[in-house]
Protein backbone atom coordinates (compact mmCIF):
# COMPACT_ATOMS: atom_id res chain seq x y z
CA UNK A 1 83.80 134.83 95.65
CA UNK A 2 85.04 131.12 94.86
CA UNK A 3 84.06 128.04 96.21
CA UNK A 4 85.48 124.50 95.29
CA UNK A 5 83.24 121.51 96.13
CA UNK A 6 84.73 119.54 99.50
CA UNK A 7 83.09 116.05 99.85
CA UNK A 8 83.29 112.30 100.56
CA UNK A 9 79.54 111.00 100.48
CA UNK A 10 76.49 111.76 98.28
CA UNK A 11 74.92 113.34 101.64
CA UNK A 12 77.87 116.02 101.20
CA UNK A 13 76.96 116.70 98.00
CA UNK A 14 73.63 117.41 98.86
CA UNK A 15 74.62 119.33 101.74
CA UNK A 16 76.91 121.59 99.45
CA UNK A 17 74.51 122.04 96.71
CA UNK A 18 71.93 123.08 99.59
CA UNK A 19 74.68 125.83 100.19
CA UNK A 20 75.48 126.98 96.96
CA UNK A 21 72.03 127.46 96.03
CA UNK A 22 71.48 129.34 99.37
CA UNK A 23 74.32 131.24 98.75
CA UNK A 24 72.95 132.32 95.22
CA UNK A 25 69.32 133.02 96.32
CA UNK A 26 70.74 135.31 98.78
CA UNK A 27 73.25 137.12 96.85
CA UNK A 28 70.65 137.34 94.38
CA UNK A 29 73.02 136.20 91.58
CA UNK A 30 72.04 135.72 88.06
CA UNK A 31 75.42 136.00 85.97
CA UNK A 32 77.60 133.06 87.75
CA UNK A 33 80.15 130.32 86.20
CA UNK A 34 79.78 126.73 86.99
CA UNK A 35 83.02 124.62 86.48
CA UNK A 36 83.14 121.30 86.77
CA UNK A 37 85.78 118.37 85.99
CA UNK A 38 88.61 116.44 86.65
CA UNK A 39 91.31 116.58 89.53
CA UNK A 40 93.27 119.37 87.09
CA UNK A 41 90.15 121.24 87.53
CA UNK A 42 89.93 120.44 90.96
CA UNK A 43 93.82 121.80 91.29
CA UNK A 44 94.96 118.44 92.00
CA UNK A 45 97.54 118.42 94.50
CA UNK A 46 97.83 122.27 95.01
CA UNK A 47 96.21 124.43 97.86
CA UNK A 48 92.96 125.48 97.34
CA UNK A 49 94.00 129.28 96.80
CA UNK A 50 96.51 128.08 93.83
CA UNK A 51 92.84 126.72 91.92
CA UNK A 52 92.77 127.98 88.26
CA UNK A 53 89.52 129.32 89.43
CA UNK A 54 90.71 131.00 92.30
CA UNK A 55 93.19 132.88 90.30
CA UNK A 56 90.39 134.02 88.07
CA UNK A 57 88.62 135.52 91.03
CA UNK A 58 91.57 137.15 92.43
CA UNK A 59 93.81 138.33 89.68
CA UNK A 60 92.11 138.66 86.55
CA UNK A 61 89.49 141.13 85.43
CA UNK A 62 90.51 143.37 87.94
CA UNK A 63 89.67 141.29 91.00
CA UNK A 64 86.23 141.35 89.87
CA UNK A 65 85.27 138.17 87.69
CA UNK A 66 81.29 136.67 87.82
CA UNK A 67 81.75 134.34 90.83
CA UNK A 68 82.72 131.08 90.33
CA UNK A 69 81.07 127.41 91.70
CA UNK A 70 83.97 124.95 91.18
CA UNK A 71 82.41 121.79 91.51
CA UNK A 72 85.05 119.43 89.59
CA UNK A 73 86.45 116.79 91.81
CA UNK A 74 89.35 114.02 91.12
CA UNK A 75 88.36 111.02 88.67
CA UNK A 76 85.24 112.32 87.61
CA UNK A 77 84.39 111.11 84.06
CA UNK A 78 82.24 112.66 81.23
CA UNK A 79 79.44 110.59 82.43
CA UNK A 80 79.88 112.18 86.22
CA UNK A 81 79.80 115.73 84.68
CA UNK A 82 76.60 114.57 82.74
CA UNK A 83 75.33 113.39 86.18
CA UNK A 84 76.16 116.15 87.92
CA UNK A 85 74.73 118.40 85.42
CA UNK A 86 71.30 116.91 86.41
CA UNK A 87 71.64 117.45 90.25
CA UNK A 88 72.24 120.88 89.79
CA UNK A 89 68.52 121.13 87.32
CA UNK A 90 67.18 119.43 90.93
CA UNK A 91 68.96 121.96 92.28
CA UNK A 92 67.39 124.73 90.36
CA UNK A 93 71.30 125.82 89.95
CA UNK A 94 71.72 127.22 86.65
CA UNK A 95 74.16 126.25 84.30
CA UNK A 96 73.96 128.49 81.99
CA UNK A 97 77.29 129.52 82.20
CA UNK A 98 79.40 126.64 82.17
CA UNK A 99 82.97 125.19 81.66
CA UNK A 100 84.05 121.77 81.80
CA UNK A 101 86.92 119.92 80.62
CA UNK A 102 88.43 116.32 79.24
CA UNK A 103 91.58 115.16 78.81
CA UNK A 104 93.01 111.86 76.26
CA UNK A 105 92.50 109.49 78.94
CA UNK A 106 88.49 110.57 78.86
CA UNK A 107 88.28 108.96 75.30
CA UNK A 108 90.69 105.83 76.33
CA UNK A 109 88.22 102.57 76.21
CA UNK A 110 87.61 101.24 79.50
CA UNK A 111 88.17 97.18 80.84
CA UNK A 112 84.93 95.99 80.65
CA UNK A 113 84.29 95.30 84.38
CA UNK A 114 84.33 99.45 84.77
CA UNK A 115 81.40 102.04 84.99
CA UNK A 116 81.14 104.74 82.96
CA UNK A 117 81.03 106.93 86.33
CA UNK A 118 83.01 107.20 88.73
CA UNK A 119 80.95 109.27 91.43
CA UNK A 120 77.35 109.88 90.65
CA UNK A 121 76.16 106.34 89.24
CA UNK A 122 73.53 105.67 91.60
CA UNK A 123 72.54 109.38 91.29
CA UNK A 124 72.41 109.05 87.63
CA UNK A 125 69.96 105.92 88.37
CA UNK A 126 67.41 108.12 89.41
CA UNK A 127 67.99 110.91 86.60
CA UNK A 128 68.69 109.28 83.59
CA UNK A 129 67.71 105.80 83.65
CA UNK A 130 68.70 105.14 80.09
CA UNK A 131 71.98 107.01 80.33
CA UNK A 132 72.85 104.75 83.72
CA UNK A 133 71.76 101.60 81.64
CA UNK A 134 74.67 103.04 78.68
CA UNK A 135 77.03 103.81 81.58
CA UNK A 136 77.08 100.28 83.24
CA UNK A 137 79.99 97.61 82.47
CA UNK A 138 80.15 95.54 79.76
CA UNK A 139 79.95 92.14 81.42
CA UNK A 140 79.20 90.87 84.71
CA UNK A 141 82.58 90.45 87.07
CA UNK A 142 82.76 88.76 90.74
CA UNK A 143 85.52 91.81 91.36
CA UNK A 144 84.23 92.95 94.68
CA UNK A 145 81.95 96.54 95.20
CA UNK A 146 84.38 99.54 96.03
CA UNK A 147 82.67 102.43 98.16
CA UNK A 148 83.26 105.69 96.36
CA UNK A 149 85.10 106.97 99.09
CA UNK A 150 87.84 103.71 99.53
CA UNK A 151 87.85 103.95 95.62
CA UNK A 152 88.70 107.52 95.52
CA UNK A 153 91.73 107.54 98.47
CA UNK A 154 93.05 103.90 96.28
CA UNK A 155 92.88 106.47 93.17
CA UNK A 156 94.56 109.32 94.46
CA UNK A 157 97.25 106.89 96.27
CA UNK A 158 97.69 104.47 93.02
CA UNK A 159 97.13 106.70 89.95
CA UNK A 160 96.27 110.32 90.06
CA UNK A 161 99.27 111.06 92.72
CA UNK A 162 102.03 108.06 92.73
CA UNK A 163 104.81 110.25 93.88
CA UNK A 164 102.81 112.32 96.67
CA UNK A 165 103.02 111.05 100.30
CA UNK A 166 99.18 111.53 101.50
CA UNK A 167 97.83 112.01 104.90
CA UNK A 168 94.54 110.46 105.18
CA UNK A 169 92.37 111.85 102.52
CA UNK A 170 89.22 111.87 104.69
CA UNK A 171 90.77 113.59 107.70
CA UNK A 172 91.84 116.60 104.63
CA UNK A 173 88.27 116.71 103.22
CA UNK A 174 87.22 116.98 106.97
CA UNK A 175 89.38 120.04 107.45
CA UNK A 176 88.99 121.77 104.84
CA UNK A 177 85.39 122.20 105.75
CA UNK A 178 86.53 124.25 108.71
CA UNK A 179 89.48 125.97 106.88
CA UNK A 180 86.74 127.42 104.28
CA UNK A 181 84.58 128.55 107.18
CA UNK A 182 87.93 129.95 109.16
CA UNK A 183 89.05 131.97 105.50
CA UNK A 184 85.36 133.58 104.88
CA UNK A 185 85.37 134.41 108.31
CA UNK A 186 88.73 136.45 107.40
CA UNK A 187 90.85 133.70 109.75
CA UNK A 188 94.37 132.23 108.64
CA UNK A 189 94.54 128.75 107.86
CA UNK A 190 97.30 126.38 108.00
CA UNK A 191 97.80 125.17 103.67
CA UNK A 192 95.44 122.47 102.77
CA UNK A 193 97.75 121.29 99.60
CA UNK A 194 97.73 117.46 99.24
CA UNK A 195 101.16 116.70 98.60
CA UNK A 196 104.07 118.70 97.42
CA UNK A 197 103.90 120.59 94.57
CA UNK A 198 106.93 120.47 93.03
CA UNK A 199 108.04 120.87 89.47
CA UNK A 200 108.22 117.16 88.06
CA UNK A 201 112.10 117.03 87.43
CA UNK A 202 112.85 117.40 91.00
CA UNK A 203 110.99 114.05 91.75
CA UNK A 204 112.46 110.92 90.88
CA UNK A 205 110.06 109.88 88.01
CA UNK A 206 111.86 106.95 86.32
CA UNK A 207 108.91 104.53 86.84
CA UNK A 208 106.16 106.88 85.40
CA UNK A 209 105.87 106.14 82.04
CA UNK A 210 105.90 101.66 83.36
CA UNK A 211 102.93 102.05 85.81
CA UNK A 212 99.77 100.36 84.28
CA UNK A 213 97.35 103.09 85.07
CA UNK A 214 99.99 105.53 82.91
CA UNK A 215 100.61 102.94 80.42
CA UNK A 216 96.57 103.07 79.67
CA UNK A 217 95.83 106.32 80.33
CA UNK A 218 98.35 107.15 77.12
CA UNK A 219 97.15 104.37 74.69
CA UNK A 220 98.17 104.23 71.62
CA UNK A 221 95.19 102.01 70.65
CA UNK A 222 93.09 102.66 67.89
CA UNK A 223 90.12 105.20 69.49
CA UNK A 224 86.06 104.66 68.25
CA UNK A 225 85.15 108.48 68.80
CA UNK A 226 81.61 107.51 67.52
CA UNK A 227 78.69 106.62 70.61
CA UNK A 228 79.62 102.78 71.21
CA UNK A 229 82.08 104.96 73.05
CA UNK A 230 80.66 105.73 76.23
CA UNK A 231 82.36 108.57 76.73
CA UNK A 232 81.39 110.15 73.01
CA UNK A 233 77.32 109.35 74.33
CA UNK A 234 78.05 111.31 77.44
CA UNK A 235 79.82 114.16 75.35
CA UNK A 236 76.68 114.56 73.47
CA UNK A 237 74.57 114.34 76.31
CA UNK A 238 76.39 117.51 77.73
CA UNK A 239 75.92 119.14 74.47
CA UNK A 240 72.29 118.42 74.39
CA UNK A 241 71.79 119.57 77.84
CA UNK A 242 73.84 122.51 77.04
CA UNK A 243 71.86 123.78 74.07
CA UNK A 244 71.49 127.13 73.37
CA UNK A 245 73.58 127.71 76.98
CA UNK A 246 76.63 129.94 77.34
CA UNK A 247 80.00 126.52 77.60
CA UNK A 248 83.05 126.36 77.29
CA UNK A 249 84.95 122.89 76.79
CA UNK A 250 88.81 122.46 77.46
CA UNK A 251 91.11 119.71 76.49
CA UNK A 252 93.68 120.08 79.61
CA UNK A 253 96.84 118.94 78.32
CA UNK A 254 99.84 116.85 78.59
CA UNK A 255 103.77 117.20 80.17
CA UNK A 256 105.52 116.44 76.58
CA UNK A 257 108.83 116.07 78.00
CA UNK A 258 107.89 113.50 80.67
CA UNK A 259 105.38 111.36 78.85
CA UNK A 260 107.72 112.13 75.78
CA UNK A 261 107.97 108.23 74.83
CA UNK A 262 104.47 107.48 74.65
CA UNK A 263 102.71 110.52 73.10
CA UNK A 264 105.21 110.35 70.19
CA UNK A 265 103.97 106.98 69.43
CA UNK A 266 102.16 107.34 65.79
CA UNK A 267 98.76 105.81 67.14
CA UNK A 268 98.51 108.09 69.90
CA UNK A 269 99.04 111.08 67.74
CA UNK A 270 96.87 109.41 65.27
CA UNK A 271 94.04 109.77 68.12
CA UNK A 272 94.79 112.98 69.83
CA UNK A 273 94.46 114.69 66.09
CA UNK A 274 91.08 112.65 66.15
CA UNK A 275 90.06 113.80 69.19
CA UNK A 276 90.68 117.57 68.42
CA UNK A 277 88.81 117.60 65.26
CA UNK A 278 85.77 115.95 66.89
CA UNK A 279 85.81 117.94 69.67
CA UNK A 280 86.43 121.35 67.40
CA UNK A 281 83.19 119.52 65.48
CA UNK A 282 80.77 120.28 68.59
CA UNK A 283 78.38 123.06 68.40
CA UNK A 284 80.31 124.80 71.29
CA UNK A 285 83.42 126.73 71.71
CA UNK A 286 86.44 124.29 72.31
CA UNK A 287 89.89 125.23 73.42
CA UNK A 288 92.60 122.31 73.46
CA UNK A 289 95.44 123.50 75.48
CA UNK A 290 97.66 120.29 74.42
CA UNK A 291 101.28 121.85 74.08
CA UNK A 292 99.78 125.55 75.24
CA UNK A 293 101.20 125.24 79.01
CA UNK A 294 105.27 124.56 79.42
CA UNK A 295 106.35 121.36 80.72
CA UNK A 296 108.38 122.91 83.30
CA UNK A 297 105.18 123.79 85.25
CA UNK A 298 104.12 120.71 85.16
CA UNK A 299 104.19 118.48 88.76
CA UNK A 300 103.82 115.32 86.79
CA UNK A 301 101.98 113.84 83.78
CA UNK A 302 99.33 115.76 83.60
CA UNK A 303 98.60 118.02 87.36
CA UNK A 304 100.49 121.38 87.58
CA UNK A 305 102.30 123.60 89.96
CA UNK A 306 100.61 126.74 91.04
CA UNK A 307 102.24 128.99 88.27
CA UNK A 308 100.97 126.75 86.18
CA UNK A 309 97.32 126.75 87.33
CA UNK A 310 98.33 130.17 87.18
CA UNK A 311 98.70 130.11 83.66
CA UNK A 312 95.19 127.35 83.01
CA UNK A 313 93.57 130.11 84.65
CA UNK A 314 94.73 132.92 82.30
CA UNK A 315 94.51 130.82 79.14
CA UNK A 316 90.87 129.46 80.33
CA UNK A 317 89.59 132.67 81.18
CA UNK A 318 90.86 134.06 78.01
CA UNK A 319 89.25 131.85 75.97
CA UNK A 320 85.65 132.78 77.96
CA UNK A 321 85.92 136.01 77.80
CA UNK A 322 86.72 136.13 74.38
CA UNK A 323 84.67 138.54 71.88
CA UNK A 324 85.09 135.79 68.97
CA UNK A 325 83.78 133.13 70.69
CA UNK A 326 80.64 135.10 71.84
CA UNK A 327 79.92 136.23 68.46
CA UNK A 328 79.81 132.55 67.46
């Protein structure tokens, strides 16, 4: 049993946690994973049967894994997981067994009109007051109030997918409500991918590495990995939540051969050997898969084909299952 979280409003969040703790309470389970992150976690632009997780559930251990709650979704930040952390304590969903990943672009400093979150701010409001006071921007700005859902499509049509032609994300959130009900009713449903995915050398990629969004995502700036990072106080935050908890973090990695000119650039290595050692500094297992998957399953910069979610699922799974890290 899988599930992936499907949603485009904070009352569809409820709604699905409503489901999943349902769906626990009547299974009766006690020993299940909770994954959340990103849109590589998600299985960003695959079909939902490619998901790292999914191939967990149906390939390895024998077909017969601890279920799996992937709740990641595209653009979350460290402060979203944080967030959503907390909904699932409301929840009484446990999180005991967790993974959740980052990526370089989670420690890359932020314009100083942007939240810390990019879903669950007002949530966090209510949660954490003091952690949605850290999480706000910098200075005022007269930039306009984006709804999470027109922010989300403009992401996934700007920056997360430049080279995908999308149908109307809403109408695919919509249906694959009803495709999830139509597969665990043992139906057949149409794929629910959200673009092609195709290997990243048969797309014409020449502008990549020029588009702002890229250009920033790969900085070569000099990182502060201490808290007047925001993203550093939300890391801890996890880690404090997580105490004494069964997690697992991942550093998802990078397509070397396309992004090839930036990440060779001495101040981004410079950071990303910064970033390892303070992530393998945390008081939880860490796995940084930077360089561990090859480029040529890759669909762009960073989002993979389905033999290479394949392989994050084998490598992740791995890693959590591993008798070394749960002797440490």
């Amino acid at each position: 049993m899988s599930y992936n979280l499907i949603l485009n409003s904070h009352h569809d969040l409820n709604v699905a946690l409503d489901k999943i703790k349902k769906d626990i309470q009547e299974k009766k389970l006690k020993d299940y994973v909770i994954i959340l992150g990103d849109s590589v976690f998600y299985g960003s632009p695959g079909k939902s049967e490619d998901t790292f997780n999914a191939v967990i559930e149906r390939e390895l251990d024998g077909g017969k894994s601890q279920p799996i709650y992937n709740l990641s979704l595209p653009a979350s930040q460290t402060g979203d997981i944080y967030a959503m952390l907390l909904k699932l304590d409301q929840y009484g969903i446990s999180t005991d067994h967790l993974i959740f990943n980052v990526r370089y672009a989670s420690f890359v400093p932020r314009y100083s009109y942007e939240s810390a979150l990019f879903w669950w701010l007002d949530d966090l409001h209510s949660l954490d007051l003091e952690a949605y006071q850290r999480s706000l921007p910098l200075e005022a700005t007269d930039k306009p109030a984006i709804k999470p859902y027109a922010k989300f499509k403009n992401e996934l049509e700007n920056v997360l997918m430049p080279y995908f032609n999308l149908y109307a994300y809403k109408d695919y959130l919509n249906e694959s409500v009803n495709n999830e009900w139509v597969r665990k009713t043992g139906g057949v449903v149409a794929s629910d991918e959200l673009g092609p995915s195709i290997p990243w050398y048969e797309k014409d990629t020449k502008d990549e590495l020029e588009q702002p969004e890229i250009q920033k995502a790969f900085s070569d700036a000099p990182m502060d990995l201490t808290e007047q990072n925001v993203d550093i106080y939300f890391i801890n935050k996890i880690i404090a939540h997580q105490k004494m908890k069964d997690t697992l973090l991942v550093m998802t990695g990078t397509n070397h051969s396309l992004m090839k000119p930036l990440i060779e650039k001495p101040g981004y290595q410079e950071n990303a050997r910064k970033i390892n050692d303070y992530l393998s500094s945390l008081p939880i297992p860490f796995l940084n898969l930077e360089g561990s998957i090859p480029d040529h399953l890759f669909t762009d910069h960073t989002h993979l084909i389905a033999e290479g979610y394949k392989e994050l699922g084998r490598l992740v799974w791995d890693a959590y299952k591993s008798e070394e890290r749960h002797k440490s």
